[in-house]
PDB file of N, CA and C in Angstrom:
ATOM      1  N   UNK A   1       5.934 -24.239 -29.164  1.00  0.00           N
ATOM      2  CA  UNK A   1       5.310 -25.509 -29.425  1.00  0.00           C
ATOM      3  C   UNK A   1       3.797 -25.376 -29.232  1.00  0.00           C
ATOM      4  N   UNK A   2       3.257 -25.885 -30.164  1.00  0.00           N
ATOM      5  CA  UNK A   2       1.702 -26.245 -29.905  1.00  0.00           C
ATOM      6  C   UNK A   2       1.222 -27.100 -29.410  1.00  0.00           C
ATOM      7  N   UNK A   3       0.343 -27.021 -28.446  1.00  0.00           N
ATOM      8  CA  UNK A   3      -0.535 -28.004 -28.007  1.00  0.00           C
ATOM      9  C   UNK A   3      -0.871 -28.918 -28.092  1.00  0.00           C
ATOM     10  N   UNK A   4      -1.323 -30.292 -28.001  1.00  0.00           N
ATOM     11  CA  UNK A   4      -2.247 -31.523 -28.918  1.00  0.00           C
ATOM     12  C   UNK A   4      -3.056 -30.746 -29.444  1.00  0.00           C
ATOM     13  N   UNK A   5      -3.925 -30.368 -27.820  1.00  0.00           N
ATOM     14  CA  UNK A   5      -5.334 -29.505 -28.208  1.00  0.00           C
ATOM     15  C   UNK A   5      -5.935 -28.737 -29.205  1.00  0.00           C
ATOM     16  N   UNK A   6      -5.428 -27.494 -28.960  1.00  0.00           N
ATOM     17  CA  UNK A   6      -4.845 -26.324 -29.668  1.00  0.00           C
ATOM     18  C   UNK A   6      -4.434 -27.232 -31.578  1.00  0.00           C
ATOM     19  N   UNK A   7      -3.234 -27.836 -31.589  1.00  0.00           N
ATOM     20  CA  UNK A   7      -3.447 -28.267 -33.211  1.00  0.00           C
ATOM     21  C   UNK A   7      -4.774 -28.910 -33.853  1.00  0.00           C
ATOM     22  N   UNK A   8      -5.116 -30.141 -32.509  1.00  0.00           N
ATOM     23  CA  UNK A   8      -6.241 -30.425 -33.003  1.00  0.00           C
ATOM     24  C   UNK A   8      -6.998 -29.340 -33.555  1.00  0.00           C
ATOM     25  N   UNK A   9      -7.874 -27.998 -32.755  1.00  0.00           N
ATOM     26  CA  UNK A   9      -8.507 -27.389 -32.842  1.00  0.00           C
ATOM     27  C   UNK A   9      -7.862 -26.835 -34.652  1.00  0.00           C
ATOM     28  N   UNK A  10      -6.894 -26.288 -34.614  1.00  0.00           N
ATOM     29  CA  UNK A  10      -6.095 -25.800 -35.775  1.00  0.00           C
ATOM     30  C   UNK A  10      -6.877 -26.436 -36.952  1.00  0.00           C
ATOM     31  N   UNK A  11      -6.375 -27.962 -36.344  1.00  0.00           N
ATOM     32  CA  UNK A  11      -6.494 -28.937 -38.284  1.00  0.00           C
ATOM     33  C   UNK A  11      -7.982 -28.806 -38.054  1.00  0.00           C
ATOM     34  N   UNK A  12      -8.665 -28.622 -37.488  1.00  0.00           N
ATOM     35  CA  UNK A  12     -10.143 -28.257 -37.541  1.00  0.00           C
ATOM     36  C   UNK A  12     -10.583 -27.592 -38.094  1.00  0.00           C
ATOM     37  N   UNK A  13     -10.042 -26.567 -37.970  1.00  0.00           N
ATOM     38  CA  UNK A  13     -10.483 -24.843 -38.060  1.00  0.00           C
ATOM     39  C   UNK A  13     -10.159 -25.250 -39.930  1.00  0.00           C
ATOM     40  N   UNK A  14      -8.394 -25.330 -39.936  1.00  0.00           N
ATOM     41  CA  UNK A  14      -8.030 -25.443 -41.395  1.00  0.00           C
ATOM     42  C   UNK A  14      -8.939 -26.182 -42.504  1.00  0.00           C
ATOM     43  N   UNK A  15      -9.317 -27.507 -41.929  1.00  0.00           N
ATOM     44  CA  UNK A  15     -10.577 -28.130 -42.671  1.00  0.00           C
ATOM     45  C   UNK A  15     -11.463 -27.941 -43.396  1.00  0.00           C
ATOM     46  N   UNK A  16     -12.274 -26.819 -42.276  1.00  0.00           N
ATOM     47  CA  UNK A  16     -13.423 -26.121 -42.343  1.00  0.00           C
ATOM     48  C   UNK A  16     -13.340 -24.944 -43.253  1.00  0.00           C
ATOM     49  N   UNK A  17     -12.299 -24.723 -42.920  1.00  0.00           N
ATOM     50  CA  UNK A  17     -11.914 -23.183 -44.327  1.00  0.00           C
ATOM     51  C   UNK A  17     -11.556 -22.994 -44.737  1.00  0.00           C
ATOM     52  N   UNK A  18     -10.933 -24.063 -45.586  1.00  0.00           N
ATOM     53  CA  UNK A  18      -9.690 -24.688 -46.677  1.00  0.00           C
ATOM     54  C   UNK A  18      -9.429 -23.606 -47.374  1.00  0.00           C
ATOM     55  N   UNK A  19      -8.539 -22.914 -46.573  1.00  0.00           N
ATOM     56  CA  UNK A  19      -7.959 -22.087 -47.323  1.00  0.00           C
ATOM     57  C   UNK A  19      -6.741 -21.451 -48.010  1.00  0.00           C
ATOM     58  N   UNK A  20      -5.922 -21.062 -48.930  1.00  0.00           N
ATOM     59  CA  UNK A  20      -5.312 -21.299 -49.412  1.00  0.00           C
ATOM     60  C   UNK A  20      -3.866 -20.565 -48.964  1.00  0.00           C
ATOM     61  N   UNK A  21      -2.896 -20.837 -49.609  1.00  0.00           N
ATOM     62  CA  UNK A  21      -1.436 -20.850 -48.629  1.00  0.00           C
ATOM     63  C   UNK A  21      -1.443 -19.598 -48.704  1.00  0.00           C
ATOM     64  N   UNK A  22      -2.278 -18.470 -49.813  1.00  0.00           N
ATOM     65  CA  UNK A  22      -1.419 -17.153 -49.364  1.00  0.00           C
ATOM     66  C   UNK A  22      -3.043 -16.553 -48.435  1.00  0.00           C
ATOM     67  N   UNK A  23      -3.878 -17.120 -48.004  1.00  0.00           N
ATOM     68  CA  UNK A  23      -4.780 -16.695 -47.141  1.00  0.00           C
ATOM     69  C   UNK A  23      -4.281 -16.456 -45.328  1.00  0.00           C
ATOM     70  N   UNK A  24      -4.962 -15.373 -45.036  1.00  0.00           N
ATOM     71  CA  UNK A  24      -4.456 -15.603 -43.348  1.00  0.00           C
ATOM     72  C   UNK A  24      -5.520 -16.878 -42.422  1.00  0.00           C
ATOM     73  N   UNK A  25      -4.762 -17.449 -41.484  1.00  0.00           N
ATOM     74  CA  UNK A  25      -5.495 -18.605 -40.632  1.00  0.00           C
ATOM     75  C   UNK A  25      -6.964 -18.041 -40.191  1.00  0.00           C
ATOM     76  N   UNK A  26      -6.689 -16.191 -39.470  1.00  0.00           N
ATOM     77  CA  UNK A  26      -8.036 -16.162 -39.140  1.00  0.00           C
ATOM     78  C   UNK A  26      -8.171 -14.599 -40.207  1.00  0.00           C
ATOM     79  N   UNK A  27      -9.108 -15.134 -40.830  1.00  0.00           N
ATOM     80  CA  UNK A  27      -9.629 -13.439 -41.758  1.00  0.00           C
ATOM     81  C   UNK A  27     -10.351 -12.472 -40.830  1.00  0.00           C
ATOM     82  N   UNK A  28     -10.241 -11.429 -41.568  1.00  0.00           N
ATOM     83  CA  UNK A  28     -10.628 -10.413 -40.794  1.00  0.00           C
ATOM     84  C   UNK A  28     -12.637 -10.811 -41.291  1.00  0.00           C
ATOM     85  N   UNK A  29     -13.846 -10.146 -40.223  1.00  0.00           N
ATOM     86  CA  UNK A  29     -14.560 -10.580 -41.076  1.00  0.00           C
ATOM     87  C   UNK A  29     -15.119  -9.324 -41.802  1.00  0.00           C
ATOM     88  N   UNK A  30     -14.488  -8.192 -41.677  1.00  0.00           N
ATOM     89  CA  UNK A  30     -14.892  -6.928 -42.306  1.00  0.00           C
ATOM     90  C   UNK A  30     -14.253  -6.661 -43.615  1.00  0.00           C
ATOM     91  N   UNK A  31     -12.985  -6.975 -43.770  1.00  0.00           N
ATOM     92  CA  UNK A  31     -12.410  -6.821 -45.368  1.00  0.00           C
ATOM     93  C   UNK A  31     -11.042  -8.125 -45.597  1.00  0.00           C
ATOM     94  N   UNK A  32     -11.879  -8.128 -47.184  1.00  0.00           N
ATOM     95  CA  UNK A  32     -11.482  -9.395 -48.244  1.00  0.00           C
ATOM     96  C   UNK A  32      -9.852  -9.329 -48.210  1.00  0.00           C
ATOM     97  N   UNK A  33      -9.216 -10.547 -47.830  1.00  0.00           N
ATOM     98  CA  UNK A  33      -7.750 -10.715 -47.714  1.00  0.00           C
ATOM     99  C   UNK A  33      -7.325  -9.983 -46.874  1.00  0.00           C
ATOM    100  N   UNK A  34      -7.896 -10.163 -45.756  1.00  0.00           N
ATOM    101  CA  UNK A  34      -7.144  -8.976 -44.737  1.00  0.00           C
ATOM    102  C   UNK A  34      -6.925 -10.027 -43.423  1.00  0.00           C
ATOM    103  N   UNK A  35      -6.302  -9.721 -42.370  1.00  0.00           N
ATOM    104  CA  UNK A  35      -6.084 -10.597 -41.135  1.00  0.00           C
ATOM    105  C   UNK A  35      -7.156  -9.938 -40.056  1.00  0.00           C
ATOM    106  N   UNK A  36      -7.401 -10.826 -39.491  1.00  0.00           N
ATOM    107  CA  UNK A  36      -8.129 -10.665 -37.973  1.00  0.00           C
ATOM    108  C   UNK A  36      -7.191  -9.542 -37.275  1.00  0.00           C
ATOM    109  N   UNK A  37      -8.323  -8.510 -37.270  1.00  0.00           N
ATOM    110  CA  UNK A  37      -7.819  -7.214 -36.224  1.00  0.00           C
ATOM    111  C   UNK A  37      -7.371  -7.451 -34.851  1.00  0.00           C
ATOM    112  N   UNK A  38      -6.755  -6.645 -34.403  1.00  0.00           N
ATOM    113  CA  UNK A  38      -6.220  -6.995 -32.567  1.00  0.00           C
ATOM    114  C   UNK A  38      -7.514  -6.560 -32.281  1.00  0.00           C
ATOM    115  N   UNK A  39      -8.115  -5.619 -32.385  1.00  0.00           N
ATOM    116  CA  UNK A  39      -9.298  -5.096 -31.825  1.00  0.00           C
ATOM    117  C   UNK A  39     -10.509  -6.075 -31.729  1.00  0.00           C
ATOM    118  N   UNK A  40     -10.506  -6.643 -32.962  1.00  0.00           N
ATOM    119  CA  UNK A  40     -11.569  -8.070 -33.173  1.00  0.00           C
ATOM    120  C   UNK A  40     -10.920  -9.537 -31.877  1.00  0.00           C
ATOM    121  N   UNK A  41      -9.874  -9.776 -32.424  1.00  0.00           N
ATOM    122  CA  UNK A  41      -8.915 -10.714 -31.187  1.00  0.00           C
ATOM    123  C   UNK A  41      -9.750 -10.519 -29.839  1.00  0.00           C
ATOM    124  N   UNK A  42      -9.205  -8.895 -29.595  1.00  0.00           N
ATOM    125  CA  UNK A  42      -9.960  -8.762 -27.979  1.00  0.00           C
ATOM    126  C   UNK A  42     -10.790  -9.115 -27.940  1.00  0.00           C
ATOM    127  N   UNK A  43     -12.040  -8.604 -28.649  1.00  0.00           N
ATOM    128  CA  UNK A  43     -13.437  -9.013 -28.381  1.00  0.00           C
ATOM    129  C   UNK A  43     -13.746 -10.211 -28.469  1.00  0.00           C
ATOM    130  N   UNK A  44     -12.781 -11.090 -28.934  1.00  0.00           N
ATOM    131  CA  UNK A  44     -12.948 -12.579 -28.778  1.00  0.00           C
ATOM    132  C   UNK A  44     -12.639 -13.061 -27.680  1.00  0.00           C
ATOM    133  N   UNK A  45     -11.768 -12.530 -26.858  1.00  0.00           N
ATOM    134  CA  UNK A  45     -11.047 -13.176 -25.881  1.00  0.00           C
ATOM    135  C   UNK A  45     -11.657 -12.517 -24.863  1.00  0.00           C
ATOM    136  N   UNK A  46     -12.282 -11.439 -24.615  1.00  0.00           N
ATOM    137  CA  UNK A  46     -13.468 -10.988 -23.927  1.00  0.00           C
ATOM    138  C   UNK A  46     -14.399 -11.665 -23.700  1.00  0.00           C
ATOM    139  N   UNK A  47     -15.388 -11.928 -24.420  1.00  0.00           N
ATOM    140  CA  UNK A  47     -16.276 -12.979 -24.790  1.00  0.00           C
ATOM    141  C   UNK A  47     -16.234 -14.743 -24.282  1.00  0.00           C
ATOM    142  N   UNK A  48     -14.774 -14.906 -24.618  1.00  0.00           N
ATOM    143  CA  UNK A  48     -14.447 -16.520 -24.002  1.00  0.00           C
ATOM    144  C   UNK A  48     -14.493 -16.125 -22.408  1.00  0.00           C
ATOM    145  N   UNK A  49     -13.510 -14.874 -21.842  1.00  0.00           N
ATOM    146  CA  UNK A  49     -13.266 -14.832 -20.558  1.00  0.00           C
ATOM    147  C   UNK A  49     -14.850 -14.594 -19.983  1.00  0.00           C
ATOM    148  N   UNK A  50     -15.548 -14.241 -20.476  1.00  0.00           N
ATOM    149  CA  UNK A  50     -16.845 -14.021 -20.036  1.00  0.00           C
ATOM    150  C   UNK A  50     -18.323 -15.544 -19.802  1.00  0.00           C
ATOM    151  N   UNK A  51     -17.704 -15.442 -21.064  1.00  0.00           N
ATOM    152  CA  UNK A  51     -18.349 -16.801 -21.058  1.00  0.00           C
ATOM    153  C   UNK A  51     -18.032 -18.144 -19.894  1.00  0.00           C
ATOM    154  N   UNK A  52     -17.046 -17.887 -19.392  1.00  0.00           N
ATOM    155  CA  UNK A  52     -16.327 -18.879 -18.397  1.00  0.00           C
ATOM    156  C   UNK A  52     -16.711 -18.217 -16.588  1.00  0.00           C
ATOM    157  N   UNK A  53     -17.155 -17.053 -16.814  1.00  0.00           N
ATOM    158  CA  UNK A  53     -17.523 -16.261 -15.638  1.00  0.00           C
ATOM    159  C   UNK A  53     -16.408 -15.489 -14.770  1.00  0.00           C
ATOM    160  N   UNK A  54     -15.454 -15.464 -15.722  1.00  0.00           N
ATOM    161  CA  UNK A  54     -14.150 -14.300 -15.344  1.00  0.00           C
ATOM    162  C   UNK A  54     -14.449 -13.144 -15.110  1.00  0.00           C
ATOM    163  N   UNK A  55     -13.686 -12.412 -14.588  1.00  0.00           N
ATOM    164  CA  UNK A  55     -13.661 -10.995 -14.476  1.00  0.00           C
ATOM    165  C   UNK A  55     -13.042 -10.704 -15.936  1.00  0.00           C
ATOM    166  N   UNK A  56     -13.331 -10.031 -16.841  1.00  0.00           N
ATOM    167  CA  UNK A  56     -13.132  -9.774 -17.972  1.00  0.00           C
ATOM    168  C   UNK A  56     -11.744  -7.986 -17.419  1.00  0.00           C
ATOM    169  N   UNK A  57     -12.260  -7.591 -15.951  1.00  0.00           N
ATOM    170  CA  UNK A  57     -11.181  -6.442 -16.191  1.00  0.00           C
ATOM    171  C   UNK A  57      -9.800  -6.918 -15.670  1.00  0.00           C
ATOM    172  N   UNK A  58      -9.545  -8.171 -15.633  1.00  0.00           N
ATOM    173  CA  UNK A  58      -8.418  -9.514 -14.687  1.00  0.00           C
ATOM    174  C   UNK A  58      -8.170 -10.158 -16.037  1.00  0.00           C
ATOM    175  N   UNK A  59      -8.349 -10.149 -16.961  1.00  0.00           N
ATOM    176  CA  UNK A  59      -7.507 -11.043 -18.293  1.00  0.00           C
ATOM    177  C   UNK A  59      -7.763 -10.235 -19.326  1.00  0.00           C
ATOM    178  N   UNK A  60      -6.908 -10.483 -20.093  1.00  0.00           N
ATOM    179  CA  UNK A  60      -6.775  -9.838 -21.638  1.00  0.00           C
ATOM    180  C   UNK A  60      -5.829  -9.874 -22.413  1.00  0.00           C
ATOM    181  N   UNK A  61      -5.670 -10.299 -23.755  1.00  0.00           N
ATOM    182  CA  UNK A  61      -5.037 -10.549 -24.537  1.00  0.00           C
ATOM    183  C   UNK A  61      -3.171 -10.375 -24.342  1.00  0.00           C
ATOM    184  N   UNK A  62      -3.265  -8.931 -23.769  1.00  0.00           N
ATOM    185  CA  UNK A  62      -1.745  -9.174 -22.614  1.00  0.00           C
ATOM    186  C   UNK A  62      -1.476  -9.912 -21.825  1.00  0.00           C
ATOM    187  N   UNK A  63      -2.402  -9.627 -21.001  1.00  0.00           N
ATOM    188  CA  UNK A  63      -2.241 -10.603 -19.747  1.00  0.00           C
ATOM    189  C   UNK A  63      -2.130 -11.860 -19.697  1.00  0.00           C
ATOM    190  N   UNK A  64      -2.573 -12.552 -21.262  1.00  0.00           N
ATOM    191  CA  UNK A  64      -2.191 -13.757 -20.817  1.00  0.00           C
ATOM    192  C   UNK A  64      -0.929 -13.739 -21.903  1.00  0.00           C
ATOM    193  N   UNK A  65      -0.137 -13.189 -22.588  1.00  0.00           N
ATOM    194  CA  UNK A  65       1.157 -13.162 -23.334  1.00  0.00           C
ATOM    195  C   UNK A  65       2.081 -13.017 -21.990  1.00  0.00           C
ATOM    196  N   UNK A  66       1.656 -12.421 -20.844  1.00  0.00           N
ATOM    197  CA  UNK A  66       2.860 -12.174 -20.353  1.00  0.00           C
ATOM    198  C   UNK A  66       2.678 -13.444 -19.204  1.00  0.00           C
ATOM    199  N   UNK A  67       1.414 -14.277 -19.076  1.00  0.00           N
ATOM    200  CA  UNK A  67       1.256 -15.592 -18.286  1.00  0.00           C
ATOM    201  C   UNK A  67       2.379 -16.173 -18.595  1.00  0.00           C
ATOM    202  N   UNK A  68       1.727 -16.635 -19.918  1.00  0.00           N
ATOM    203  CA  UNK A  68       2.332 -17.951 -20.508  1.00  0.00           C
ATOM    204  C   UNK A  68       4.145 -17.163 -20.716  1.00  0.00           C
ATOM    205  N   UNK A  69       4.403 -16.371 -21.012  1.00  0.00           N
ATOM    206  CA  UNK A  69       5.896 -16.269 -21.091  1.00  0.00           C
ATOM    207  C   UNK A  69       6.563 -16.244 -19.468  1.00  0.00           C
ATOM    208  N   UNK A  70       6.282 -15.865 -18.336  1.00  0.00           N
ATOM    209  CA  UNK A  70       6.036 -16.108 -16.851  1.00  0.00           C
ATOM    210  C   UNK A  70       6.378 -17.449 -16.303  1.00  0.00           C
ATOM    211  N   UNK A  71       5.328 -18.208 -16.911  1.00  0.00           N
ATOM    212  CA  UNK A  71       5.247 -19.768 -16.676  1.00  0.00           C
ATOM    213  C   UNK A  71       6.354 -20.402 -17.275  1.00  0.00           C
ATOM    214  N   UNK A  72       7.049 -19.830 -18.752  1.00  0.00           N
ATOM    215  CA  UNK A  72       7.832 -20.486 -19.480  1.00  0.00           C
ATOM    216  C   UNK A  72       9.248 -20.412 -18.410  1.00  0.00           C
ATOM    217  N   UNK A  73       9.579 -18.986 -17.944  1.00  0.00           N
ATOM    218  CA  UNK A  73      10.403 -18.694 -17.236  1.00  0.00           C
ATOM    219  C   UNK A  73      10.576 -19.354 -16.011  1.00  0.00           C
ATOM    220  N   UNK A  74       9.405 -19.586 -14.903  1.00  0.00           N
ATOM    221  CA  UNK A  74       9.653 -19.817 -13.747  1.00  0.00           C
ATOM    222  C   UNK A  74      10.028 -21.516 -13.916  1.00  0.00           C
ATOM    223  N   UNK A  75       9.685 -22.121 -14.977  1.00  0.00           N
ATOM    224  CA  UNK A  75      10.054 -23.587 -15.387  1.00  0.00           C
ATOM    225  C   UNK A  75      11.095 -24.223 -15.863  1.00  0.00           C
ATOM    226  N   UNK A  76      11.838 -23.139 -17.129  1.00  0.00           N
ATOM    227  CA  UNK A  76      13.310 -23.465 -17.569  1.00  0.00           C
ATOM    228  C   UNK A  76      14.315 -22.130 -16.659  1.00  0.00           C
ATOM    229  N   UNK A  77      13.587 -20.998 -16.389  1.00  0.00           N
ATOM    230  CA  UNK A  77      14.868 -20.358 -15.930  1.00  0.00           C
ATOM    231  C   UNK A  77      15.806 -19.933 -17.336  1.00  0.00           C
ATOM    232  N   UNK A  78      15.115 -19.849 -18.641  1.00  0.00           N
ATOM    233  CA  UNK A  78      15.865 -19.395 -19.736  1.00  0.00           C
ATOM    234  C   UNK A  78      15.444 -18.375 -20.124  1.00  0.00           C
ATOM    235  N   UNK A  79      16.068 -17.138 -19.571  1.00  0.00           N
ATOM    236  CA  UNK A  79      15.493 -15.703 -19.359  1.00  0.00           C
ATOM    237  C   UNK A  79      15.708 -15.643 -21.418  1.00  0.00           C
ATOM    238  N   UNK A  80      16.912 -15.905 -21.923  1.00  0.00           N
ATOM    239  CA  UNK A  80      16.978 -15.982 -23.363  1.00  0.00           C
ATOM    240  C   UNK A  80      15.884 -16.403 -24.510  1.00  0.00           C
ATOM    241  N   UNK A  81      15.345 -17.911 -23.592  1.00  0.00           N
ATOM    242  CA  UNK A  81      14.109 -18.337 -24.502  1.00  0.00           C
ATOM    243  C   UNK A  81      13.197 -16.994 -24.549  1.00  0.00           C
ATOM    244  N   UNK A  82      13.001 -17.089 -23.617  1.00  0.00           N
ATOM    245  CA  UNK A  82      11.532 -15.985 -23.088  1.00  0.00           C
ATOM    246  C   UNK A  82      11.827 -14.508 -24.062  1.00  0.00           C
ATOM    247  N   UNK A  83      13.596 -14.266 -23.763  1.00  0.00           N
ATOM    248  CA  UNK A  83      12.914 -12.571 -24.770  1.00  0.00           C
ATOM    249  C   UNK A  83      12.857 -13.156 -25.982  1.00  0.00           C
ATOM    250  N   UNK A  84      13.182 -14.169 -26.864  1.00  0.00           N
ATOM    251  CA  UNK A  84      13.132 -14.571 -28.122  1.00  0.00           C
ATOM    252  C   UNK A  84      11.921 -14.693 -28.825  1.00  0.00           C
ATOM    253  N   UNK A  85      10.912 -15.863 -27.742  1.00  0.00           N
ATOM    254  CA  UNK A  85       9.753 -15.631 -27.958  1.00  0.00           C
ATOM    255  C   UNK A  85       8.800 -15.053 -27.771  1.00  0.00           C
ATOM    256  N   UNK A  86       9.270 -13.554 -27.115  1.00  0.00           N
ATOM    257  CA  UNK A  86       8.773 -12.143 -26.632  1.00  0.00           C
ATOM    258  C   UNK A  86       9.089 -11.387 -27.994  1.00  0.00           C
ATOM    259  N   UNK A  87      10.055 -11.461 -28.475  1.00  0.00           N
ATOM    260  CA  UNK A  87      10.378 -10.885 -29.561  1.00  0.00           C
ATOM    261  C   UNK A  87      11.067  -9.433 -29.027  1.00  0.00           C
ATOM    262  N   UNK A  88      11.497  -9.676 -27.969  1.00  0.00           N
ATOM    263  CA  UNK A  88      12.413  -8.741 -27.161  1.00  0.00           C
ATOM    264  C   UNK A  88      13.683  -8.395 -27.918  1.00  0.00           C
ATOM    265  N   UNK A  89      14.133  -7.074 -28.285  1.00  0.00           N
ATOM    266  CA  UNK A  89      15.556  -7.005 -28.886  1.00  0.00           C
ATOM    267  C   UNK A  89      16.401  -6.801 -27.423  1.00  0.00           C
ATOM    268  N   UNK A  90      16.308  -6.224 -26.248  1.00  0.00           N
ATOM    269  CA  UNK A  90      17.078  -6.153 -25.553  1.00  0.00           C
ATOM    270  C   UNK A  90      16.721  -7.064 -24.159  1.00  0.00           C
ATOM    271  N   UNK A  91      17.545  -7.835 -23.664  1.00  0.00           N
ATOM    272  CA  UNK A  91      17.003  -8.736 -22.669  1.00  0.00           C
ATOM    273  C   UNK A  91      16.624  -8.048 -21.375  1.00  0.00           C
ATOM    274  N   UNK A  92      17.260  -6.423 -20.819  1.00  0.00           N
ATOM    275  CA  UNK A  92      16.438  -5.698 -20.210  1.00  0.00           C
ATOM    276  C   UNK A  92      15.038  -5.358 -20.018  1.00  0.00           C
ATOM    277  N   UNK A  93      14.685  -5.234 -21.492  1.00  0.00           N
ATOM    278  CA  UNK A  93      13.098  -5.471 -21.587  1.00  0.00           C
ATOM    279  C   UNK A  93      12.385  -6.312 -21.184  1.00  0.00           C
ATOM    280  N   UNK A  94      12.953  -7.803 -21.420  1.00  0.00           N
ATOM    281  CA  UNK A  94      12.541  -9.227 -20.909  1.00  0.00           C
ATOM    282  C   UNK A  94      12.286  -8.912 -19.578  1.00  0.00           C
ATOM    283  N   UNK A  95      13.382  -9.053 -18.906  1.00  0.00           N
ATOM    284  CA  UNK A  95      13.567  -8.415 -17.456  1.00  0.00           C
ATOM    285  C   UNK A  95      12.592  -7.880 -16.817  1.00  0.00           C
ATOM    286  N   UNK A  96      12.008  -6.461 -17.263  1.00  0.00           N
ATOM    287  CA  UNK A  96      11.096  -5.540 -16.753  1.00  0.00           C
ATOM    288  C   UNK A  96       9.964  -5.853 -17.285  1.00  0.00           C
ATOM    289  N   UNK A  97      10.026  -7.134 -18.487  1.00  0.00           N
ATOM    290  CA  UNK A  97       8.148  -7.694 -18.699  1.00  0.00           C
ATOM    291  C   UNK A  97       7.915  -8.451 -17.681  1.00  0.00           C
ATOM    292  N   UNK A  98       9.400  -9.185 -17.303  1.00  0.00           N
ATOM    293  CA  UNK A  98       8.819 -10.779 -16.321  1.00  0.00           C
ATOM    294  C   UNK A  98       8.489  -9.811 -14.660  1.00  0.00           C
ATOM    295  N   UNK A  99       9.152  -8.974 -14.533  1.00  0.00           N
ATOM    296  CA  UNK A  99       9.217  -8.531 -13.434  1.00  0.00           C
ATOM    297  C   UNK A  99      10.228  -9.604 -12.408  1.00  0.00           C
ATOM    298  N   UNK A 100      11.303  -9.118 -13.188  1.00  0.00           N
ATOM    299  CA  UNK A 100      12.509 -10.182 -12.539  1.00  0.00           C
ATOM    300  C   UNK A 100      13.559  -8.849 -11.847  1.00  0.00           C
ATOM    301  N   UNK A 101      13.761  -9.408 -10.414  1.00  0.00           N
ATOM    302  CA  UNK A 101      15.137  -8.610  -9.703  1.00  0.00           C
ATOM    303  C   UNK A 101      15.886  -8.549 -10.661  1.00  0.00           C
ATOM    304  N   UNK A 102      16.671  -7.555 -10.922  1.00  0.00           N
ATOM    305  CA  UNK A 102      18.010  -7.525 -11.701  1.00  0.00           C
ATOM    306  C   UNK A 102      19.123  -8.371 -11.370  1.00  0.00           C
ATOM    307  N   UNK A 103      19.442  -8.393 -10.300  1.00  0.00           N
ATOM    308  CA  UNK A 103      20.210  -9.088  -9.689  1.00  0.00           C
ATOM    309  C   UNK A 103      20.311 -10.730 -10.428  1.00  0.00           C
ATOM    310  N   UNK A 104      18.887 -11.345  -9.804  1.00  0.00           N
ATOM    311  CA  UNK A 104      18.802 -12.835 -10.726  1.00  0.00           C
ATOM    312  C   UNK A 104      18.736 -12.566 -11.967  1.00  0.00           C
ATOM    313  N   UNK A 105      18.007 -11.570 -12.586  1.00  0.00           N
ATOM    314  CA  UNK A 105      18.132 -11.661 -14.118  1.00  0.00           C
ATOM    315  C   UNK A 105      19.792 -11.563 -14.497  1.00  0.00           C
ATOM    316  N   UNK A 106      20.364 -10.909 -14.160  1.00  0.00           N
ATOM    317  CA  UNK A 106      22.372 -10.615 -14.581  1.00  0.00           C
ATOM    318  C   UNK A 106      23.163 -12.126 -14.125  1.00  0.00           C
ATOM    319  N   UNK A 107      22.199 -12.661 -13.107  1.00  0.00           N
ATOM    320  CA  UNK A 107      23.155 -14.248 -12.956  1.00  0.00           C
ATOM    321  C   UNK A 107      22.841 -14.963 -14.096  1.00  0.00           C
ATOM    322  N   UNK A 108      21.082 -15.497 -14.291  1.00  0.00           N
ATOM    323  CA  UNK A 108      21.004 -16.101 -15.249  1.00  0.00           C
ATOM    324  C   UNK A 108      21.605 -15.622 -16.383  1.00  0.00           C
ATOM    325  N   UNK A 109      21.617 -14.394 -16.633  1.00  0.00           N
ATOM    326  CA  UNK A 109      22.192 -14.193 -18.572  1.00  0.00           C
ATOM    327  C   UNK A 109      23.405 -14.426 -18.326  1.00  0.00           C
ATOM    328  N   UNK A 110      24.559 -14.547 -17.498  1.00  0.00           N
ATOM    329  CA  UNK A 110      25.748 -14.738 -17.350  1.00  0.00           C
ATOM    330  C   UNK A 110      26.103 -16.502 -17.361  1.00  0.00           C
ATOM    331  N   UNK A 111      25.238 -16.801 -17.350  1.00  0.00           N
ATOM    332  CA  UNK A 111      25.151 -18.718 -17.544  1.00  0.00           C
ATOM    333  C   UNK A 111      24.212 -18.839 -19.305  1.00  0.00           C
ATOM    334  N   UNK A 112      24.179 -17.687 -19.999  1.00  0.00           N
ATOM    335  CA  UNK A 112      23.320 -18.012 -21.090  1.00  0.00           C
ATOM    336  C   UNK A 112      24.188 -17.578 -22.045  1.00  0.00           C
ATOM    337  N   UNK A 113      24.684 -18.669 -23.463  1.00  0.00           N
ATOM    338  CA  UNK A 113      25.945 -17.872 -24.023  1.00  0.00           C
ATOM    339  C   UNK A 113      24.956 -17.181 -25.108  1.00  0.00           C
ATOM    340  N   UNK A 114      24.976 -16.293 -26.036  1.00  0.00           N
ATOM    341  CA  UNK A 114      24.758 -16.167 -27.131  1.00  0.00           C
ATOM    342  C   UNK A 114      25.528 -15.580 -28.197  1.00  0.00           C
TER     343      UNK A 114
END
């Protein structure tokens, strides 16, 4: 789910750069029809964390994928949501991203049908 914020910002952004359905949301700004690089991403998210007076070597584009999936967990306790929207094929993996005991991780998936 998205944000208020965050969409607001979106239908903003979309506004401004009306661009068309087979275009990507953020272009790359080095080559025509291409997507925003991970490498470019970082340096964006560098830049914000900096700008705010962070430790830039304490956040980063991981670090906060594995926040916000963390937060999702310690709130519903749906170890299932979390590898789904991890894009986890095996829920072990989930497991060893959240840094969950095995123990609680094997109760919860045993209360999770799929």
């Amino acid at each position: 789910m998205i944000q208020k914020k965050t969409r607001t910002a979106l239908q903003k952004w979309i506004s401004f750069q009306s661009p068309r359905s087979s275009d990507y949301l953020f272009g790359s700004r080095v080559k025509d029809n291409f997507h925003l690089s991970t490498r470019q991403y970082a340096r964006i998210v560098k830049k914000w964390i900096t700008s705010i007076g962070l430790d830039v070597t304490s956040y980063g584009t991981h670090s906060m994928r594995r926040t916000k999936a963390t937060l999702i967990y310690k709130k519903t306790k749906n170890l299932r949501a979390v590898q789904i929207l991890l894009g986890h094929t095996k829920l072990e993996s989930t497991v060893r991203y959240l840094g969950i005991e095995v123990d609680d991780a094997l109760e919860l998936s045993e209360t999770i049908d799929i």
